[in-house]
PDB file of N, CA and C in Angstrom:
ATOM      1  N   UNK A   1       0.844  -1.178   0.000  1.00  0.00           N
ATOM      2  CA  UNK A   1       0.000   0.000   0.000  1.00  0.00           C
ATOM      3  C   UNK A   1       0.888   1.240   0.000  1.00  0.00           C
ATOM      4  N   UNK A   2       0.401   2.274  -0.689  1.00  0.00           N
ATOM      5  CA  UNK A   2       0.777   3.694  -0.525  1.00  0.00           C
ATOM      6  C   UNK A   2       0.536   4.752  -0.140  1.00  0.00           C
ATOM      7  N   UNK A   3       1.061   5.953   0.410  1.00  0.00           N
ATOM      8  CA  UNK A   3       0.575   6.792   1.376  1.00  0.00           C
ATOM      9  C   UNK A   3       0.862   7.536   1.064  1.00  0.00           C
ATOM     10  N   UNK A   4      -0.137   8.161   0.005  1.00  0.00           N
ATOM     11  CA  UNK A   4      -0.059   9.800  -0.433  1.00  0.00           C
ATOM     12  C   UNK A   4      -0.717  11.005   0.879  1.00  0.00           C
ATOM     13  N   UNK A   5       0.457  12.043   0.390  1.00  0.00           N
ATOM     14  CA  UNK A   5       0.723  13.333   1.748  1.00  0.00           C
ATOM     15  C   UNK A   5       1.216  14.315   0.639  1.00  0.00           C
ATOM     16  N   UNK A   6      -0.062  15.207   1.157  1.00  0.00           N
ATOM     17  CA  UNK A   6      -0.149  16.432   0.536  1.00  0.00           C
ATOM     18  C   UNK A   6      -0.279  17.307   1.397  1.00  0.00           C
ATOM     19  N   UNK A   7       0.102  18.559   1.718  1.00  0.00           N
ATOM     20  CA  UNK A   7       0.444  19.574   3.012  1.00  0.00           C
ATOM     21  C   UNK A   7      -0.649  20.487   2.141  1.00  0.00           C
ATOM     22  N   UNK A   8      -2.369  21.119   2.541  1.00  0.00           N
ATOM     23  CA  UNK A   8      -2.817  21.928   2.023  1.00  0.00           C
ATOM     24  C   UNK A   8      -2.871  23.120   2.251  1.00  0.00           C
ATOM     25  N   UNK A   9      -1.941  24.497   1.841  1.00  0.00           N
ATOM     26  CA  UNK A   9      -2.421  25.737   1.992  1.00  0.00           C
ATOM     27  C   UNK A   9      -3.321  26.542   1.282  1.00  0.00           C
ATOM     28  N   UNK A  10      -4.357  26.675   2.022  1.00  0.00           N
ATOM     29  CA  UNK A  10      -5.753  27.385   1.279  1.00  0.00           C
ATOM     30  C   UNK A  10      -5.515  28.887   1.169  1.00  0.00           C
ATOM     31  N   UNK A  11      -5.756  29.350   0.150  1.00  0.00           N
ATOM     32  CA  UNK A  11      -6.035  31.089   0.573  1.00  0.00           C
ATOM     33  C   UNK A  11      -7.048  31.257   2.056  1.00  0.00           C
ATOM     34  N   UNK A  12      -6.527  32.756   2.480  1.00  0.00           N
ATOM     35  CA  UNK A  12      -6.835  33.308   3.728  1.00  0.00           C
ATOM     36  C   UNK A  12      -8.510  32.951   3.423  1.00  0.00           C
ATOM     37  N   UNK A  13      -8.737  32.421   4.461  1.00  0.00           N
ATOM     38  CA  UNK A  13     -10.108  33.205   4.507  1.00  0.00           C
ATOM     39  C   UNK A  13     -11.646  31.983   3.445  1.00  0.00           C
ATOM     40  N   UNK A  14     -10.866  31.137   3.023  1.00  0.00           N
ATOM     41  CA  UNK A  14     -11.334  30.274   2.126  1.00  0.00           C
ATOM     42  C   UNK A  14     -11.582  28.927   2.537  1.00  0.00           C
ATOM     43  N   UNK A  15     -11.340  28.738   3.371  1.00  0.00           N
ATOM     44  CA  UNK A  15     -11.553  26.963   4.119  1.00  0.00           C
ATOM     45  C   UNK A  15     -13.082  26.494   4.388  1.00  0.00           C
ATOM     46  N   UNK A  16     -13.785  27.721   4.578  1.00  0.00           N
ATOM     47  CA  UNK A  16     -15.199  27.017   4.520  1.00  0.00           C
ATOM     48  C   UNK A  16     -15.572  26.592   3.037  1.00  0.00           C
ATOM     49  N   UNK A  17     -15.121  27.255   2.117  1.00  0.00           N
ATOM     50  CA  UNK A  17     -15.468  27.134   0.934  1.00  0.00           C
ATOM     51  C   UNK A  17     -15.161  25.821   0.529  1.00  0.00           C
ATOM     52  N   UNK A  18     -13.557  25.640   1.041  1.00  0.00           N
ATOM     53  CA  UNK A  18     -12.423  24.364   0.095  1.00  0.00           C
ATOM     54  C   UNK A  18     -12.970  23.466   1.407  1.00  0.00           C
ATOM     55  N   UNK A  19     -13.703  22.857   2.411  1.00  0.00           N
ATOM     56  CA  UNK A  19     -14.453  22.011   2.905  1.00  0.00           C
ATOM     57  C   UNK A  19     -15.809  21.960   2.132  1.00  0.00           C
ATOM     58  N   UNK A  20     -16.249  22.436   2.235  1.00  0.00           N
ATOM     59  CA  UNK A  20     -17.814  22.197   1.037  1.00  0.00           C
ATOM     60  C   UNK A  20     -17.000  21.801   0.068  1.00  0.00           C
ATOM     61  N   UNK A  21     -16.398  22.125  -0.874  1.00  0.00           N
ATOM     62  CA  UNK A  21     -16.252  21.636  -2.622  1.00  0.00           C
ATOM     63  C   UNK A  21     -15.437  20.211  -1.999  1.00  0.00           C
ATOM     64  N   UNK A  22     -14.676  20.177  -0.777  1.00  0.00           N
ATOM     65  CA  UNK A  22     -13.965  18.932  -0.851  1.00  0.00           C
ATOM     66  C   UNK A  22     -15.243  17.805  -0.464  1.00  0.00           C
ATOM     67  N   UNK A  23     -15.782  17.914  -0.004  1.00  0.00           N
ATOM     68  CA  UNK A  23     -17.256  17.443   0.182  1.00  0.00           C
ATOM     69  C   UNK A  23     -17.409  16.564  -0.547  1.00  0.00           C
ATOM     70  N   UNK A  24     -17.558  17.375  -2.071  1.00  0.00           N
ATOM     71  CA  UNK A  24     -17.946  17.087  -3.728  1.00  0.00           C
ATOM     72  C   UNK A  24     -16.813  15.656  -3.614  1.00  0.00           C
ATOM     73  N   UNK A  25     -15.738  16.484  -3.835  1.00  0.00           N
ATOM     74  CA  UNK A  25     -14.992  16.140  -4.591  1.00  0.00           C
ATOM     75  C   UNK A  25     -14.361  14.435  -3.694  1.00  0.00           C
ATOM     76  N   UNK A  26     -14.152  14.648  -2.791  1.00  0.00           N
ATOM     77  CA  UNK A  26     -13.932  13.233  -1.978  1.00  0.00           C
ATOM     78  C   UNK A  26     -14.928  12.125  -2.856  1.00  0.00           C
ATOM     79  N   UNK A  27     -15.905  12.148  -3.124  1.00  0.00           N
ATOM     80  CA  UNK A  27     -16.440  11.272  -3.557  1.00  0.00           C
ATOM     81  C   UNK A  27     -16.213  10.676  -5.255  1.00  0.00           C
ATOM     82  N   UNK A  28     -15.148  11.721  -5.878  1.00  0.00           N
ATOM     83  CA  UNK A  28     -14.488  11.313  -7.078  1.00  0.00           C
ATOM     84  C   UNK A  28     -13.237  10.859  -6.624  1.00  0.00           C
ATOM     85  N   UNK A  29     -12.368  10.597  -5.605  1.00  0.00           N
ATOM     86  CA  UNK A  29     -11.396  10.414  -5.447  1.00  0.00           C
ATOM     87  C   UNK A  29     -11.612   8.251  -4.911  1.00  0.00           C
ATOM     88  N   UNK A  30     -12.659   8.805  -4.282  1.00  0.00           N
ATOM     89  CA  UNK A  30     -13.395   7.146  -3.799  1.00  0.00           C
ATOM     90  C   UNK A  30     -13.314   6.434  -4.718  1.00  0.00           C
ATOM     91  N   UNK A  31     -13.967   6.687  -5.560  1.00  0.00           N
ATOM     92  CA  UNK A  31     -14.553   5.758  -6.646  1.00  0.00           C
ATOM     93  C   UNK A  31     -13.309   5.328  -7.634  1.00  0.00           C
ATOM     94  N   UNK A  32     -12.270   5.690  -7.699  1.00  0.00           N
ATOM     95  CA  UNK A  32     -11.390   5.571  -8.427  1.00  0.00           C
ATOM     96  C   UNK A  32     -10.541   4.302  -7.932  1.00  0.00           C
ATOM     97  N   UNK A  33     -10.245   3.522  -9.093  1.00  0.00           N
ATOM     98  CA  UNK A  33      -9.656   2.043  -9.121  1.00  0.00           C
ATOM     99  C   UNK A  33      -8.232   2.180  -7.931  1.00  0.00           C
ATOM    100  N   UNK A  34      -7.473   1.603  -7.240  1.00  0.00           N
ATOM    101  CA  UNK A  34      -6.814   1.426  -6.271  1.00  0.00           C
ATOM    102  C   UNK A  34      -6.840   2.730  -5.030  1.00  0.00           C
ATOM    103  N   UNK A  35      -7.817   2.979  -5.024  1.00  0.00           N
ATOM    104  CA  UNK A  35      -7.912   3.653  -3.836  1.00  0.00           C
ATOM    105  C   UNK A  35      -8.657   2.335  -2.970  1.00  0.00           C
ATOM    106  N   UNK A  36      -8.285   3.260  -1.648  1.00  0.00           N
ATOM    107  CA  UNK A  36      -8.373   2.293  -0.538  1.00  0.00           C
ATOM    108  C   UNK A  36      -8.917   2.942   0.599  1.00  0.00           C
ATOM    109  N   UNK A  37      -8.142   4.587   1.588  1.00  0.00           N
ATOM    110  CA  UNK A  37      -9.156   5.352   2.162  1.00  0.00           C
ATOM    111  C   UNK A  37      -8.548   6.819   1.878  1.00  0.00           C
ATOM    112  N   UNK A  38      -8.657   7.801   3.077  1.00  0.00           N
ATOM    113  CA  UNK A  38      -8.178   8.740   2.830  1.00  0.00           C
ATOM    114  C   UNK A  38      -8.972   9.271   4.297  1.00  0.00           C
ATOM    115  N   UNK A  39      -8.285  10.596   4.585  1.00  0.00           N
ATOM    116  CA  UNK A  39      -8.147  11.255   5.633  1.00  0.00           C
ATOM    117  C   UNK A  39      -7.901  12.913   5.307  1.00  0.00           C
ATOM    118  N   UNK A  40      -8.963  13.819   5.446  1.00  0.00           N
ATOM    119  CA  UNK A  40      -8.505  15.404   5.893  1.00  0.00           C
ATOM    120  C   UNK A  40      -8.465  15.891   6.971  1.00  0.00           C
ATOM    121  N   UNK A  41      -7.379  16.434   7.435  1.00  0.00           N
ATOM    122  CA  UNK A  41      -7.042  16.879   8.821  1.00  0.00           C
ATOM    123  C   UNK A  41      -7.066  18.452   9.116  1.00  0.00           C
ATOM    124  N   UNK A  42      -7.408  19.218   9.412  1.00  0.00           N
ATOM    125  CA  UNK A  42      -7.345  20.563   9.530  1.00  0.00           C
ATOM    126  C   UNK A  42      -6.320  20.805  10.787  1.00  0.00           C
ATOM    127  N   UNK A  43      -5.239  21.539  10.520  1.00  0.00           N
ATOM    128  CA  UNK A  43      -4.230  22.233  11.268  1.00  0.00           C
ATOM    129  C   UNK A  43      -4.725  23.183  12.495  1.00  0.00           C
ATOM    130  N   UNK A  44      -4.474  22.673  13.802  1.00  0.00           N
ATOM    131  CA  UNK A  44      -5.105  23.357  15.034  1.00  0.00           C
ATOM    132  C   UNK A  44      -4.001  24.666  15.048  1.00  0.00           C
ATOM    133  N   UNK A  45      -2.697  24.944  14.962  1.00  0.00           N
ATOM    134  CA  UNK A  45      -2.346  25.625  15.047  1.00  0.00           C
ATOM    135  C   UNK A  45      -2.355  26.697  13.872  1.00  0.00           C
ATOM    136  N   UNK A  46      -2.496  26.369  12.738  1.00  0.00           N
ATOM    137  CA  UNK A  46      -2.794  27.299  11.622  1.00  0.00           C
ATOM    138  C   UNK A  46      -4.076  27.314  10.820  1.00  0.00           C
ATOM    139  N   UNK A  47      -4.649  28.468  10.648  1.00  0.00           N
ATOM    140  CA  UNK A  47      -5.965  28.492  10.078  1.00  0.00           C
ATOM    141  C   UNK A  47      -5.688  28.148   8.712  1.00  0.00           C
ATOM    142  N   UNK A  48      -6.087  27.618   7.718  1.00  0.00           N
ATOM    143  CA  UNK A  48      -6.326  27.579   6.345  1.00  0.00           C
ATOM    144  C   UNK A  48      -5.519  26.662   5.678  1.00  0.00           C
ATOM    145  N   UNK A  49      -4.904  25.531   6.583  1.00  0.00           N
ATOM    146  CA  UNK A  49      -4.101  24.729   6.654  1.00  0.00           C
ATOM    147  C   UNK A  49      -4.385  23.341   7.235  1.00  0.00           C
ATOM    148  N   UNK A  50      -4.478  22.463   6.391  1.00  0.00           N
ATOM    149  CA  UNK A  50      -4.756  20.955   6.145  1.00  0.00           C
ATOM    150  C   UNK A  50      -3.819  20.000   5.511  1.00  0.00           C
ATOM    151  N   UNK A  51      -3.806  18.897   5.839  1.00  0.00           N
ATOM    152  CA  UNK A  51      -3.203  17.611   5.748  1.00  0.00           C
ATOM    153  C   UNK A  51      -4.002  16.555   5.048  1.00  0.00           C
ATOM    154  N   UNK A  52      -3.614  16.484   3.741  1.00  0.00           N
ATOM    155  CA  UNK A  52      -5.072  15.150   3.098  1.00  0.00           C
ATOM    156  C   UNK A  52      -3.693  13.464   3.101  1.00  0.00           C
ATOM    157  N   UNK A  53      -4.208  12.757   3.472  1.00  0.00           N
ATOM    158  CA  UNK A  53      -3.755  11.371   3.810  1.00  0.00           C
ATOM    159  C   UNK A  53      -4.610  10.132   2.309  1.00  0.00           C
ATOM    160  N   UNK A  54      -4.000  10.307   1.501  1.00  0.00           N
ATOM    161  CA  UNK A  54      -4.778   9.117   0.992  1.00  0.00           C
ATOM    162  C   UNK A  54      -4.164   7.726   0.893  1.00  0.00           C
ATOM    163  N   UNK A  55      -4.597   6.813   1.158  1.00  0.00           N
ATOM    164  CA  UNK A  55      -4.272   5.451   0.471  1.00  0.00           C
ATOM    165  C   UNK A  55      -4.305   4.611  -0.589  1.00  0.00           C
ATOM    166  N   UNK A  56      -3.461   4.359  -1.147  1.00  0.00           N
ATOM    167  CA  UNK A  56      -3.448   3.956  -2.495  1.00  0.00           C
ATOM    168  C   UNK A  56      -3.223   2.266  -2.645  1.00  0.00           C
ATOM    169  N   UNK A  57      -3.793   1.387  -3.541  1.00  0.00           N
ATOM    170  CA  UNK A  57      -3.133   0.261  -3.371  1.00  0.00           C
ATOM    171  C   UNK A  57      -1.461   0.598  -3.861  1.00  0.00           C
ATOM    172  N   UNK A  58      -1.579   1.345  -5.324  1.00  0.00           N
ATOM    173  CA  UNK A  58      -0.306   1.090  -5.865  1.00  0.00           C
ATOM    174  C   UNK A  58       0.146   2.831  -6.153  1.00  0.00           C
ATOM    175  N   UNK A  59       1.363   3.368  -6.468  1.00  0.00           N
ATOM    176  CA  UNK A  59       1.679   4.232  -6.843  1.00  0.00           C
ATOM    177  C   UNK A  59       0.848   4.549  -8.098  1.00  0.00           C
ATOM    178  N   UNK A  60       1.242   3.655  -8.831  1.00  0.00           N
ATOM    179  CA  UNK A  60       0.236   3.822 -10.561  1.00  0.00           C
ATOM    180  C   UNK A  60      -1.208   4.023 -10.068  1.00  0.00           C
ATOM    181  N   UNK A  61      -1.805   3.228  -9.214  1.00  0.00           N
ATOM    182  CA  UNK A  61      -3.035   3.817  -8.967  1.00  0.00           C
ATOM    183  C   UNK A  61      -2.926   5.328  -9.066  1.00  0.00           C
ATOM    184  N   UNK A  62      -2.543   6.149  -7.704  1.00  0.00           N
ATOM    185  CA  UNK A  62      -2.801   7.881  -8.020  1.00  0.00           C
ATOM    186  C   UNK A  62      -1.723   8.254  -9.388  1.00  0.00           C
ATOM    187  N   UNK A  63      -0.575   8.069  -9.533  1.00  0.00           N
ATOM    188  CA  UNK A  63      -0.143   9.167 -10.850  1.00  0.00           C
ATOM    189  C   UNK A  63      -0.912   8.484 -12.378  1.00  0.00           C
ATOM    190  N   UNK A  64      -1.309   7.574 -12.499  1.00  0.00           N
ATOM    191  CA  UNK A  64      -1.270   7.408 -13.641  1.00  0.00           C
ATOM    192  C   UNK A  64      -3.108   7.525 -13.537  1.00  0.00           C
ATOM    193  N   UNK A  65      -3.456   5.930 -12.638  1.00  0.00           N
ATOM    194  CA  UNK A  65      -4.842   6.079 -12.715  1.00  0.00           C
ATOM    195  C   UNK A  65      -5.599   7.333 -12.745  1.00  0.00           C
ATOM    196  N   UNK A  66      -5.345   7.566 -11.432  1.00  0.00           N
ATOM    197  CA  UNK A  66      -6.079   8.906 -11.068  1.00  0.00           C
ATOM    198  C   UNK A  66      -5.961  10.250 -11.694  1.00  0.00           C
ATOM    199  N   UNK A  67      -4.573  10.880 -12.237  1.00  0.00           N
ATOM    200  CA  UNK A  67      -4.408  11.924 -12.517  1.00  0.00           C
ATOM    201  C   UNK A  67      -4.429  11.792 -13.971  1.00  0.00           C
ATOM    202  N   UNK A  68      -4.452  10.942 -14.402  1.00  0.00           N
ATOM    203  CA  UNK A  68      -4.159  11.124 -15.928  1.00  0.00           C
ATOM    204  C   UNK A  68      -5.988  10.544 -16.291  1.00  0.00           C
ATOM    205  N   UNK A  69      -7.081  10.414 -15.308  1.00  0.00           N
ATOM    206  CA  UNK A  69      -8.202  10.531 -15.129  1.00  0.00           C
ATOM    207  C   UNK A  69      -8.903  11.532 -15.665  1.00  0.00           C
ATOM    208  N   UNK A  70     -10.353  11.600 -16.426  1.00  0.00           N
ATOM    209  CA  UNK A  70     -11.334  12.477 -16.701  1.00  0.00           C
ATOM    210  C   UNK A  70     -11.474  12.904 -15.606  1.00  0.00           C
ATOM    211  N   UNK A  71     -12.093  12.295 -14.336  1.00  0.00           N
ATOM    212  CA  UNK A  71     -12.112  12.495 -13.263  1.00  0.00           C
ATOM    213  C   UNK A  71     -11.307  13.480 -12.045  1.00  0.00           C
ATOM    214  N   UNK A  72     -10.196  13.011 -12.451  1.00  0.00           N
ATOM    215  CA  UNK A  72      -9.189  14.548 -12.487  1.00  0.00           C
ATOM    216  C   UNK A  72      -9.588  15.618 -12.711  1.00  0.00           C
ATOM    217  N   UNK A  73     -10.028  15.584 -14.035  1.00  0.00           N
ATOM    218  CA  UNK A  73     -10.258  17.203 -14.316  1.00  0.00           C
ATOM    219  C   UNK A  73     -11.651  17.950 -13.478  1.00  0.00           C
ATOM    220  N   UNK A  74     -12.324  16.981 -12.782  1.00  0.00           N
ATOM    221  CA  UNK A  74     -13.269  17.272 -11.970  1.00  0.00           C
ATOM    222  C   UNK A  74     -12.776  17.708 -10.830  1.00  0.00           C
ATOM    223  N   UNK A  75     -12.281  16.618 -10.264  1.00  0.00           N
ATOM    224  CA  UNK A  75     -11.202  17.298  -8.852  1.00  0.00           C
ATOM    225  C   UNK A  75     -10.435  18.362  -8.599  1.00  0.00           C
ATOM    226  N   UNK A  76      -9.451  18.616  -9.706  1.00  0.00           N
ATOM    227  CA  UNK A  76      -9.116  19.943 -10.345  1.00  0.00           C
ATOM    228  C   UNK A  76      -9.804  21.189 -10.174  1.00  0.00           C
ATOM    229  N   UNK A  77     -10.579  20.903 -11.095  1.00  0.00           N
ATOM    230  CA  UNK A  77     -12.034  21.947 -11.062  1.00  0.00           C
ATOM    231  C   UNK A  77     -12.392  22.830  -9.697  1.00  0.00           C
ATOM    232  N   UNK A  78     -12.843  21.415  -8.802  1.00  0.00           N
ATOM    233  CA  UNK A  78     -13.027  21.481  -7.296  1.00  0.00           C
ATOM    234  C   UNK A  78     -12.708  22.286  -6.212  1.00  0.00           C
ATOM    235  N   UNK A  79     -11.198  21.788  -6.664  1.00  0.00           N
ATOM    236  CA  UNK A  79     -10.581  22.161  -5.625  1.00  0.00           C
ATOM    237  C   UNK A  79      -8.822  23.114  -5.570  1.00  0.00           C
ATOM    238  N   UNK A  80      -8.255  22.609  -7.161  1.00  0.00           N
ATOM    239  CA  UNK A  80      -7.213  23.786  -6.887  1.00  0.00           C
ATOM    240  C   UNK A  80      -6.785  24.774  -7.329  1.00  0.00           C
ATOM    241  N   UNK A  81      -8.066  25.600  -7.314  1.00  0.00           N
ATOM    242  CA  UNK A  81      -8.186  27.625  -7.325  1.00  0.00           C
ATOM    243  C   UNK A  81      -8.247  27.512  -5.838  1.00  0.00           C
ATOM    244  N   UNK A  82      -7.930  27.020  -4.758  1.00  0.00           N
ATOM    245  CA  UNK A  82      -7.561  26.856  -3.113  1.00  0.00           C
ATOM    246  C   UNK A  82      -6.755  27.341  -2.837  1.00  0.00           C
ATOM    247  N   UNK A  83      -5.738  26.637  -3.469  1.00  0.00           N
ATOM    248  CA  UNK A  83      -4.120  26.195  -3.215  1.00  0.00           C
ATOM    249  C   UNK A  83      -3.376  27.670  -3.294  1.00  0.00           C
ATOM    250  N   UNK A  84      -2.756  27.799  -2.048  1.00  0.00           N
ATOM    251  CA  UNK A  84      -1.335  28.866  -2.503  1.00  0.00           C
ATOM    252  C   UNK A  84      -0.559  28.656  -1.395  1.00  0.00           C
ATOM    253  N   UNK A  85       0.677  28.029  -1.333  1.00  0.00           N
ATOM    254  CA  UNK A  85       1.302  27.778  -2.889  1.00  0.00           C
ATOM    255  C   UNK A  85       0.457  26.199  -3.072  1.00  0.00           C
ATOM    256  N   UNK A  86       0.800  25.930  -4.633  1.00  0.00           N
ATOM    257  CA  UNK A  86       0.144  24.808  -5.008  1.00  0.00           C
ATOM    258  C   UNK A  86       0.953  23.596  -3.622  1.00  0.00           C
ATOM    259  N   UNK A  87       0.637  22.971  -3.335  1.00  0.00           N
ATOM    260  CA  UNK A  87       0.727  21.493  -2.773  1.00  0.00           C
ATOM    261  C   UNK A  87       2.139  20.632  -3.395  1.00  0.00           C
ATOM    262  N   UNK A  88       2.685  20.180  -2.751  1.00  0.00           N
ATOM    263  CA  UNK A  88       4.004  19.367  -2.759  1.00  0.00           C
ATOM    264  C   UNK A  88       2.949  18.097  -2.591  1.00  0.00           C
ATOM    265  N   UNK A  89       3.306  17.189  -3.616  1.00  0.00           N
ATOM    266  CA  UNK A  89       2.653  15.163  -3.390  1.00  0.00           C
ATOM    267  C   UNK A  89       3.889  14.744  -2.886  1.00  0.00           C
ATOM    268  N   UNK A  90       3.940  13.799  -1.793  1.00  0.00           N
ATOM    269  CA  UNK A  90       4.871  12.856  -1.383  1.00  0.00           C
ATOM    270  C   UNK A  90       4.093  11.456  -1.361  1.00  0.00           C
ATOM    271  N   UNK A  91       5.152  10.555  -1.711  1.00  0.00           N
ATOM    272  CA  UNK A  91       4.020   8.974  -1.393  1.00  0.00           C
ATOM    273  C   UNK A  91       4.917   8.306  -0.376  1.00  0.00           C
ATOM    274  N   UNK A  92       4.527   7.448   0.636  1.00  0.00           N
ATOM    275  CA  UNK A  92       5.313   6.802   1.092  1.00  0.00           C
ATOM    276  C   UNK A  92       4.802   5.259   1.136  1.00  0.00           C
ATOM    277  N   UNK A  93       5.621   4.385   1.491  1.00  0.00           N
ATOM    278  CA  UNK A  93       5.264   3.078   2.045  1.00  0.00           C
ATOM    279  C   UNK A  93       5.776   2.507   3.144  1.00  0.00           C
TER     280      UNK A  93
END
């Protein structure tokens, strides 16, 4: 299994927003072939600042499956006009 870690910085002031659309959008990330779970964490010490945890069976599951996905471009859509700065992906195992 794999353990995608993404560090989220939202614009000021925008986290109620990027919780509703992630709402949406969690449920395109589900449905997608080697996923397994996933986790959003909101940062107690910093406002507008989150931690998304997903599980992957395989690496190729998220870069290839997922991002190179129609579905992607939904998630996209969603969620990263959020981001500043855009998000660093790390995977681990």
């Amino acid at each position: 299994m794999i353990l995608e870690v993404a560090i989220l910085n939202i614009k000021q002031g925008l986290s109620e927003a990027f919780e509703n659309n992630f709402h949406k959008a969690q449920h395109i990330i589900s449905s997608m072939k080697g996923y397994v779970s996933h986790e959003l964490k909101k940062c107690v010490e910093q406002d507008d600042k989150y931690i998304l945890l997903v599980n992957w069976e395989t690496i190729e599951d998220h870069e290839t499956g997922f991002r190179r996905s129609e579905q992607y471009q939904e998630w996209k859509a969603l969620l990263h006009h959020f981001y500043d700065p855009f998000p660093t992906v790390e995977h681990y195992k």
